[in-house]
Protein backbone atom coordinates (compact mmCIF):
# COMPACT_ATOMS: atom_id res chain seq x y z
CA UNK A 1 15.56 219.82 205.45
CA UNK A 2 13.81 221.19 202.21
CA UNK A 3 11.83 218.95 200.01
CA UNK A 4 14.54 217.94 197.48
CA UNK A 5 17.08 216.59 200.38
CA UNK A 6 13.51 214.74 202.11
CA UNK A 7 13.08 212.93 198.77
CA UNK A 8 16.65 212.47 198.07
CA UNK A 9 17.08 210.61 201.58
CA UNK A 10 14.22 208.87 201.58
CA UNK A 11 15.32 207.54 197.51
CA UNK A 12 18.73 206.45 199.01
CA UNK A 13 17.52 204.91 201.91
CA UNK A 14 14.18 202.77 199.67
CA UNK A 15 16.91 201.93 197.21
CA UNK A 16 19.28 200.51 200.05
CA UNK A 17 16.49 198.81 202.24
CA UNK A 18 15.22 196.83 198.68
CA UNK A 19 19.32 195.70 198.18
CA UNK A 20 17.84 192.75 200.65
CA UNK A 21 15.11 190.13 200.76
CA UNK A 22 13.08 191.52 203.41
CA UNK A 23 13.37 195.25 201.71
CA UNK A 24 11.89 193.43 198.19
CA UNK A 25 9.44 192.01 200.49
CA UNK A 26 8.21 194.90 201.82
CA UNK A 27 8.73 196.67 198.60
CA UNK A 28 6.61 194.48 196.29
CA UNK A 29 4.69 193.17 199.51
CA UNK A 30 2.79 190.04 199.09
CA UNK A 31 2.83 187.51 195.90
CA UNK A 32 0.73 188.32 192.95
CA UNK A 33 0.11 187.73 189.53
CA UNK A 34 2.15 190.08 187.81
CA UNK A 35 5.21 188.48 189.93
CA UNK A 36 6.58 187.27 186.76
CA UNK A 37 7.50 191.06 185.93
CA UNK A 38 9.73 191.10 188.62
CA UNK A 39 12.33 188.88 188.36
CA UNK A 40 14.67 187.47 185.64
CA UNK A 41 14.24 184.77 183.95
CA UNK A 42 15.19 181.55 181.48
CA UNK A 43 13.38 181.09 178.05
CA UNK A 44 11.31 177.98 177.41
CA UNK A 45 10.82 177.97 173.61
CA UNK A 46 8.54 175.27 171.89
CA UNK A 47 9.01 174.07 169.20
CA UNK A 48 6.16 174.65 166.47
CA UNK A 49 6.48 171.20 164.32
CA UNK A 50 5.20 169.42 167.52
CA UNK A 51 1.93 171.66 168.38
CA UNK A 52 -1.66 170.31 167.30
CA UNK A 53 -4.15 172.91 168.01
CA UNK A 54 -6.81 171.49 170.59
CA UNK A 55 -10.07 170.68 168.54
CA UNK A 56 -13.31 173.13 170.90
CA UNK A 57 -16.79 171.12 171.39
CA UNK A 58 -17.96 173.58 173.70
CA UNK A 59 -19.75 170.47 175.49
CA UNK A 60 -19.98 172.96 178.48
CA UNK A 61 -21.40 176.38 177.37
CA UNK A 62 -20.80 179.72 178.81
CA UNK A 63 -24.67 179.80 179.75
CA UNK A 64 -24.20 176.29 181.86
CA UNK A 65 -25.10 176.78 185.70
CA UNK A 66 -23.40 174.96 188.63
CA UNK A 67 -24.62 174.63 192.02
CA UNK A 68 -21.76 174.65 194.71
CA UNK A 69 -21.43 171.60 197.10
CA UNK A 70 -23.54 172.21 199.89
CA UNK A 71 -25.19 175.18 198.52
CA UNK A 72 -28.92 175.73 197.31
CA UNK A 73 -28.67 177.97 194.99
CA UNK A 74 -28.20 177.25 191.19
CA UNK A 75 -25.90 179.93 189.30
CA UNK A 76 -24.32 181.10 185.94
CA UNK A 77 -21.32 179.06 185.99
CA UNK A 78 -19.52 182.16 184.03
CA UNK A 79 -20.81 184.46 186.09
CA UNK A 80 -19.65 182.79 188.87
CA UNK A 81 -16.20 182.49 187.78
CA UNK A 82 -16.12 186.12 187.05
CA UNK A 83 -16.84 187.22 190.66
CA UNK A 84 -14.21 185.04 192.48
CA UNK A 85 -11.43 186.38 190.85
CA UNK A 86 -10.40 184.34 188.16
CA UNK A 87 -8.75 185.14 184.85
CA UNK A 88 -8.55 181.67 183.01
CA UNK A 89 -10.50 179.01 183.45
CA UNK A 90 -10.01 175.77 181.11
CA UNK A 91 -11.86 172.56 180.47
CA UNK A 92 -10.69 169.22 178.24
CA UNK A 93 -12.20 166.47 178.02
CA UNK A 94 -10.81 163.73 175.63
CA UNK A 95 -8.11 166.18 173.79
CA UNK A 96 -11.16 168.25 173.15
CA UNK A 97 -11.80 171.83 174.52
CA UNK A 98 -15.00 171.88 176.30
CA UNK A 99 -14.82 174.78 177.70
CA UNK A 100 -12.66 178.02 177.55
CA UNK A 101 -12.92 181.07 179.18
CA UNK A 102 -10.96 184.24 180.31
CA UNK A 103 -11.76 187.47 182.71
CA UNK A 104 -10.34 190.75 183.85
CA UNK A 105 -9.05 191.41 180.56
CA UNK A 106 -7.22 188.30 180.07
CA UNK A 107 -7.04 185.89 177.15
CA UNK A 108 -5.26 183.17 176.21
CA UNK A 109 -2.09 184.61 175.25
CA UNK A 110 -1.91 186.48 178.49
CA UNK A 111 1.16 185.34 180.39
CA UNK A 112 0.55 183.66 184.36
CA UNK A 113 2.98 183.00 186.66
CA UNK A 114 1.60 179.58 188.46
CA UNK A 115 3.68 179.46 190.95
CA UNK A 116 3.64 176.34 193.08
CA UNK A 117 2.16 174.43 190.32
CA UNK A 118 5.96 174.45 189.06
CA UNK A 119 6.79 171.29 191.85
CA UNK A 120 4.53 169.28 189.62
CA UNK A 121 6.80 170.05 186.59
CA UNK A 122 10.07 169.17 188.51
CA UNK A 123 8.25 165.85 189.75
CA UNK A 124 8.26 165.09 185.77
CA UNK A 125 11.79 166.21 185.90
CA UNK A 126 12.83 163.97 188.13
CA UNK A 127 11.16 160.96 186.79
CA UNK A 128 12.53 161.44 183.45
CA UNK A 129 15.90 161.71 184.93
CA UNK A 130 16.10 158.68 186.25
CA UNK A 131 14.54 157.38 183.07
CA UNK A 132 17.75 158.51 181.51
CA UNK A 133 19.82 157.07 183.96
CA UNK A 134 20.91 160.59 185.90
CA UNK A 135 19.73 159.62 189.03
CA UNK A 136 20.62 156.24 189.75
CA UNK A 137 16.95 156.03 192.20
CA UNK A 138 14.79 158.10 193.97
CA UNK A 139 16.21 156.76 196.99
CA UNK A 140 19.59 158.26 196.84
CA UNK A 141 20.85 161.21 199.15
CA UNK A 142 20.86 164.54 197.97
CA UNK A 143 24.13 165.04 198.61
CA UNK A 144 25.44 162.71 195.92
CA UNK A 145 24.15 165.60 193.62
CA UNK A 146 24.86 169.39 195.79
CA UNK A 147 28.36 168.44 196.99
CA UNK A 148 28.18 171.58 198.94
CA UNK A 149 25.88 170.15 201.36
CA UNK A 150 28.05 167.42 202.34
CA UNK A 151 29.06 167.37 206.02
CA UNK A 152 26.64 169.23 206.92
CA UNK A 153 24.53 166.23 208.36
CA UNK A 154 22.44 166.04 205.23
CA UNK A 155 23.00 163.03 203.95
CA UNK A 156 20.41 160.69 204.86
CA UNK A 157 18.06 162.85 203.16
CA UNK A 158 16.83 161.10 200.12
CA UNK A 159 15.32 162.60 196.59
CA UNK A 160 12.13 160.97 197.61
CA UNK A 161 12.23 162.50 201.04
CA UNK A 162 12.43 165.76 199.43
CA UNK A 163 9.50 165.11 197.04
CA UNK A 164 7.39 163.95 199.12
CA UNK A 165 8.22 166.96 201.60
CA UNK A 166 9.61 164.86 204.21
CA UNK A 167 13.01 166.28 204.60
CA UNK A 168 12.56 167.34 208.13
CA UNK A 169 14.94 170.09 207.42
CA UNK A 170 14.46 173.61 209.47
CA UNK A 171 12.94 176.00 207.41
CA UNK A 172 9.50 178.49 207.73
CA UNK A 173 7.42 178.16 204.87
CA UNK A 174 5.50 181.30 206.37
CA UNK A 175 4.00 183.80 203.75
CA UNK A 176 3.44 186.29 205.66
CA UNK A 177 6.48 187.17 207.51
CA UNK A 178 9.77 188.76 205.69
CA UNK A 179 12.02 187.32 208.36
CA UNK A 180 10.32 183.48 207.33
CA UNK A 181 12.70 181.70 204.83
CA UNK A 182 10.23 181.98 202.23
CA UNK A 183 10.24 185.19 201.66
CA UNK A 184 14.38 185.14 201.89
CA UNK A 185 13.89 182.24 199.08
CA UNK A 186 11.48 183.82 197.16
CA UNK A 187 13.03 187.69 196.89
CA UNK A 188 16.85 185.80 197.60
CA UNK A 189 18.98 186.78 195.06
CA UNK A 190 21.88 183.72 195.58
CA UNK A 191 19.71 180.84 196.40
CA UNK A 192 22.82 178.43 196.54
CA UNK A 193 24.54 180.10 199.12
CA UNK A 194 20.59 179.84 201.20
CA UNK A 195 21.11 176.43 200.88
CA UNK A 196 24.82 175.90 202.23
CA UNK A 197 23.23 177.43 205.51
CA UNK A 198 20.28 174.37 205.73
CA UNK A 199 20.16 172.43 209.06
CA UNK A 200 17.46 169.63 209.85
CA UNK A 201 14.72 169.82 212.48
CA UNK A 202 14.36 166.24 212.62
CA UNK A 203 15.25 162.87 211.02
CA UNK A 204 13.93 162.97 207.26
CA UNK A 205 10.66 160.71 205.99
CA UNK A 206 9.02 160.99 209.66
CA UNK A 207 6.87 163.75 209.19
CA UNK A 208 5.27 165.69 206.11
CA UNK A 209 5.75 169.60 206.39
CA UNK A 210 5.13 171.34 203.09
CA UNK A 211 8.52 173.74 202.47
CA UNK A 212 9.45 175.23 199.14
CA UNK A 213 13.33 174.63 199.70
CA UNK A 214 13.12 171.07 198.97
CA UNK A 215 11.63 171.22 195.25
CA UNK A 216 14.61 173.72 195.62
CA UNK A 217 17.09 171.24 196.23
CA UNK A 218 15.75 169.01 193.35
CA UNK A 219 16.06 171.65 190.97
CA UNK A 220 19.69 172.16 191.83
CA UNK A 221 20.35 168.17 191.74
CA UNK A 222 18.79 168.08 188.20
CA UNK A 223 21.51 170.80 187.06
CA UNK A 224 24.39 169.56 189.18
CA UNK A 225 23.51 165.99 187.27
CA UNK A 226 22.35 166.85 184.16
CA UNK A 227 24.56 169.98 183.27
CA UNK A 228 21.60 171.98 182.46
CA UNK A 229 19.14 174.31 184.27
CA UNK A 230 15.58 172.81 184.78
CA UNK A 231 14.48 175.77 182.56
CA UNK A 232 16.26 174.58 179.89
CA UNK A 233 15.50 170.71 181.09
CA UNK A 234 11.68 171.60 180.62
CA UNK A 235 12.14 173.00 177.41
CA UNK A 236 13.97 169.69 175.93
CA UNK A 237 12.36 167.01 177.69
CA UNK A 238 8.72 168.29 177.78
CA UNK A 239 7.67 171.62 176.25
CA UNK A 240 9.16 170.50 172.57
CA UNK A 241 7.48 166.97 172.63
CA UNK A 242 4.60 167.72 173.83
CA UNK A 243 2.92 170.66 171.52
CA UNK A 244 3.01 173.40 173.73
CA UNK A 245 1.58 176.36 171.98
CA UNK A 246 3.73 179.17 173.31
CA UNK A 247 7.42 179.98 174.75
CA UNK A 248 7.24 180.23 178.40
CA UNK A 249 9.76 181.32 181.17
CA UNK A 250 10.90 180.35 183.91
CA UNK A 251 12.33 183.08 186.98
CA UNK A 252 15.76 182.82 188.31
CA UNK A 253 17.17 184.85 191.93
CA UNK A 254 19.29 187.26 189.74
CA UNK A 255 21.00 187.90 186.84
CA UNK A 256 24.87 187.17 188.61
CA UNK A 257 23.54 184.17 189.64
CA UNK A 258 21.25 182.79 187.86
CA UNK A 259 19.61 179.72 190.17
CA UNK A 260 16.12 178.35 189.01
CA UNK A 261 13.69 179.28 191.48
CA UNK A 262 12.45 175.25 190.98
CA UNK A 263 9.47 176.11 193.89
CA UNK A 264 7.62 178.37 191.94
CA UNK A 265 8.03 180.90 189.19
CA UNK A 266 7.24 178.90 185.96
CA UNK A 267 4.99 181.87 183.66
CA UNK A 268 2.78 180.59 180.62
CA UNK A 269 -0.24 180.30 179.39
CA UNK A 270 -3.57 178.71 180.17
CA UNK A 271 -3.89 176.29 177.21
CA UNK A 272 0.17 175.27 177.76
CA UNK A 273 -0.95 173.90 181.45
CA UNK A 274 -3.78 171.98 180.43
CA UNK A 275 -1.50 170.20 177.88
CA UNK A 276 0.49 169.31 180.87
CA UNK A 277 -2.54 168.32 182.40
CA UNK A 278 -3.01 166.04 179.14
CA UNK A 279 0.42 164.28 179.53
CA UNK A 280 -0.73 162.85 182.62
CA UNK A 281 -3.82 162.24 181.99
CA UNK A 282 -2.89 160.39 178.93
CA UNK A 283 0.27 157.96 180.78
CA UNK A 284 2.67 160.74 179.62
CA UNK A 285 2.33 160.45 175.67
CA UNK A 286 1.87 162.96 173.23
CA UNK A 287 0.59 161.86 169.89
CA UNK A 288 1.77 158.32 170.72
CA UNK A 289 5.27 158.94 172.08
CA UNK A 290 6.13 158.91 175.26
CA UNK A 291 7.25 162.13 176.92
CA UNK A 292 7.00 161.36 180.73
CA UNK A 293 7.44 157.68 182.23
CA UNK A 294 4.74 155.81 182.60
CA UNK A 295 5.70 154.05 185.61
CA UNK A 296 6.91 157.56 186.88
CA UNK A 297 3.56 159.14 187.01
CA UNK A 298 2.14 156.11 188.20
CA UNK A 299 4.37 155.81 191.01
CA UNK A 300 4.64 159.74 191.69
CA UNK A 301 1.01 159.44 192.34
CA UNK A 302 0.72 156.76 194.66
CA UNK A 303 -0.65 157.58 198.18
CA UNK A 304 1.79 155.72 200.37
CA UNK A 305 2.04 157.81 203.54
CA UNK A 306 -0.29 159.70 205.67
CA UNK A 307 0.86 163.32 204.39
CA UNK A 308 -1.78 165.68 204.08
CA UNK A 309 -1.38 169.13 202.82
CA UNK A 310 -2.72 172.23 204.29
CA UNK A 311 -6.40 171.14 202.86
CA UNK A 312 -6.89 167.59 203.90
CA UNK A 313 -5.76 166.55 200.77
CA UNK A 314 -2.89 163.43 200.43
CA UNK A 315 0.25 165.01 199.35
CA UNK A 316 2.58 162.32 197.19
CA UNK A 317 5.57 163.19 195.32
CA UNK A 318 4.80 166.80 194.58
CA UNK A 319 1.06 166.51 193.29
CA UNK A 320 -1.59 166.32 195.53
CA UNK A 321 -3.91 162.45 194.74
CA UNK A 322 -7.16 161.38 195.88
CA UNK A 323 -8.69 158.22 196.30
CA UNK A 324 -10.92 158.00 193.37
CA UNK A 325 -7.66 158.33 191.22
CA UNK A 326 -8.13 162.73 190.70
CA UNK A 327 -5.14 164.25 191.36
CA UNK A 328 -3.98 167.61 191.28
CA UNK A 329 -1.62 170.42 191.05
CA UNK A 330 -2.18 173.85 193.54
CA UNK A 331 -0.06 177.16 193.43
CA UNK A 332 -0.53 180.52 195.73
CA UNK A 333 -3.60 182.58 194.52
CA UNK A 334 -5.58 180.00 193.69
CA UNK A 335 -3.61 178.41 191.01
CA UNK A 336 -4.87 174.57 189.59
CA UNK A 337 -4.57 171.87 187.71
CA UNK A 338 -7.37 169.17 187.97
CA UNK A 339 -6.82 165.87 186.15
CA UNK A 340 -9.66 163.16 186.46
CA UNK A 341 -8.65 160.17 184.09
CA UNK A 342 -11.39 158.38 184.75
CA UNK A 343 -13.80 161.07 183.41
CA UNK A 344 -11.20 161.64 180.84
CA UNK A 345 -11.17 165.32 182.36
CA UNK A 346 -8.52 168.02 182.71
CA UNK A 347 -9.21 171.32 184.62
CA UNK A 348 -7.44 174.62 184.78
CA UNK A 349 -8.21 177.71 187.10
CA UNK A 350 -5.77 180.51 187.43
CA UNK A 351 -6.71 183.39 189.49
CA UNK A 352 -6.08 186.69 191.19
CA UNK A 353 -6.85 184.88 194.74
CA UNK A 354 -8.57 181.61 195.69
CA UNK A 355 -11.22 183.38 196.89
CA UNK A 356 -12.33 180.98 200.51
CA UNK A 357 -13.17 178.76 197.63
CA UNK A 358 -12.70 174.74 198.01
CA UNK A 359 -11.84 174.72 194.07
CA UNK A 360 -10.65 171.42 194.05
CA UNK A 361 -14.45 170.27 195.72
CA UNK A 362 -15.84 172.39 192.65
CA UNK A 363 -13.55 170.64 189.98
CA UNK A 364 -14.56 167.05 191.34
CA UNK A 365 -18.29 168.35 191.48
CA UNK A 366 -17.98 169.43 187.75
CA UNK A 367 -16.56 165.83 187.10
CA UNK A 368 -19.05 163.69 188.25
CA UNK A 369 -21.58 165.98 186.18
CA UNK A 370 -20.12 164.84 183.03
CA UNK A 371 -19.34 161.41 183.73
C-alpha cells in the first residue's frame, strides 16, 4: 500500500473511531482548558445596564508573600501562583478587588471553561425554581419532571437526593477510563437517550457517591419544568441581575440535540465567577435586590449528612461547606471558588492543573491573614 492509500485509511478509519464517545476520548484524550473549543454551545448574554465595575484596593499586592500550611519557607505569593499552573487568580473582599492577577498569557477577558464549578450554578437554579413555584419542593421525585424515566424504578429518587449526590444510581464517575460513563457523558452526543438507560445501585439518600449524571438530571428537570434550557435559565435569572461583565456560554452534546451538559461545561471569565462568588456571599442580592433565595443558599449550605467528597471536605447540595461557615465551589484542573462571609472574602483560582496542591487549605490560610 503506497503512502496516499496508508493516509487515506488511516483518515477514514480516525474519522469513524471519533463518530463515538470513546473515539473523542481518545481523540482529545483527557479534559483541559481549552475544552470549551470543542463542543457547541448556548449563549449567556448580560445585560450591560446591570454591571458596576468592581472598585481595586489592591489591599494584597503582587509583592505579598505567603507561607504554605505546614511549610517553613516564606515565598512570593505571585511567584508562587505562577509555578503551579494557574492562569487567574482573584481576590474580593467587601465588593472591592484586592487582588487580581493572570499567567500564561491570560487576562481577564480570556475565556475558562470551569467545569464542575457549573453544579454550583444549577444549585442556584434549582433554588430559584422553587422560588417561582416550578418545583413544588426539593423533596419531589425526579420523575415528576423526565417522564421518560418513569417505570424504570426511579421514582423514589428525590431532587434533593440528586443534589446532594445521593441518588445511589449505577454510574462510574471514573476519569480515566473511556469505557466509564463519564467519559460517555462528557464526549456523548444525545445525553437524553444516556439517561433512559440509568439503573440504581442502591436505595437513594443512603450513601454519598459524587457522579456527574445527577446535576445532569437536574438540568433536564429545570427544562422539562421551566420550558427553557438552564443556559438560557442562567442568563435570565442570574447573569442579567447580577452585573456580570461579559457573555458567557454554556456547552451542549451536539448540535441535533442540543442537551445542556448541566455537570460541567459553563466557559467565562474570572471576574464573572467571583461575582457569583459575591451573590452568595452577600445572601444572594445584587445592589439590593434579590437574585438568589435567601433561605435557598442558606439551606443549600447546610451540613446535614455525613457526605464527604473526595478531599475530606462535607459535600451539601452541590457546594462543598465547612464548619467555620467557608464554603466552596471545585471543578477538574484545579478550578475554585472560595467564599468566606465571615471575612467578607471571595476567592477565585482557575488553573491548568491543581497541581498536588490543597488550594482550598491555602484559600482558608489567606483568610484568616486578613481577618
Amino acid at each position: 500500500m503506497n503512502g496516499f492509500y496508508r493516509l487515506l485509511v488511516i483518515s477514514v478509519f480516525l474519522l469513524s473511531f471519533t463518530s463515538c464517545h470513546v473515539g473523542r476520548f481518545f481523540y482529545y484524550n483527557f479534559a483541559d482548558i481549552k475544552d470549551y473549543e470543542k463542543f457547541p454551545n448556548e449563549e449567556i448574554n448580560r445585560d450591560s445596564t446591570s454591571y458596576r465595575k468592581l472598585p481595586a484596593i489592591n489591599a494584597f499586592t503582587q509583592q505579598h508573600f505567603i507561607q504554605l500550611p505546614g511549610e517553613v519557607e516564606i515565598i512570593p505569593f505571585t511567584e508562587f501562583l505562577e509555578e503551579h499552573k494557574t492562569v487567574a487568580f482573584l481576590m474580593l473582599q467587601g465588593d472591592s478587588m484586592i487582588y487580581e492577577a493572570y499567567f500564561d498569557g491570560y487576562d481577564a477577558a480570556a475565556v475558562i471553561p470551569v467545569f464542575s464549578v457549573a453544579k454550583s450554578y444549577v444549585s442556584a437554579l434549582v433554588g430559584i425554581a422553587i422560588d417561582k413555584g416550578y418545583f413544588e419542593s426539593i423533596e419531589d421525585s425526579v420523575t415528576l419532571y423526565i417522564p421518560e424515566l418513569q417505570g424504570k424504578g426511579l421514582e423514589k429518587i428525590s431532587l434533593k437526593d440528586l443534589m446532594e449526590m445521593r441518588s445511589g444510581l449505577d454510574y462510574q464517575e471514573k476519569y480515566t477510563s473511556p469505557f466509564a460513563d463519564m467519559a460517555k457523558y462528557y464526549y456523548g452526543k444525545n445525553l437524553r437517550k444516556y439517561v433512559t438507560k440509568l439503573k440504581t445501585a442502591e436505595n437513594p439518600g443512603e450513601r454519598y457517591e459524587y457522579q456527574s449524571v445527577n446535576t445532569l438530571l437536574l438540568g433536564l428537570a429545570l427544562e422539562n419544568a421551566t420550558g427553557q434550557n438552564p443556559a438560557i435559565l442562567l442568563q435570565d435569572w442570574i447573569w442579567q441581575k447580577a452585573g456580570m461583565q461579559y457573555d458567557a456560554s454554556w456547552s451542549f452534546d451536539s448540535k441535533k440535540h442540543q442537551t445542556i451538559k448541566a455537570f460541567c461545561c459553563i466557559n467565562l471569565r474570572a471576574t464573572d465567577l467571583a461575582r457569583f462568588g459575591l451573590l452568595y456571599k452577600d445572601d444572594g442580592k445584587w445592589q439590593g435586590n434579590s437574585v438568589i433565595p435567601e433561605d435557598w443558599i442558606r439551606k443549600s449550605l447546610e451540613i446535614n449528612n455525613n457526605s464527604l467528597d473526595s478531599g475530606g471536605y462535607p459535600y451539601t447540595m452541590h457546594w462543598r461547606s465547612l464548619p467555620d461557615g467557608s464554603f466552596f465551589a471545585k471543578g477538574v484542573l484545579g478550578q475554585y471558588l472560595f467564599v468566606d462571609p465571615k471575612n467578607d472574602l471571595v476567592i477565585v483560582r482557575l488553573g491548568k492543573s491543581a497541581d498536588g496542591i490543597d488550594w482550598v487549605e491555602l484559600f482558608r490560610g489567606i483568610s484568616s491573614q486578613l481577618e
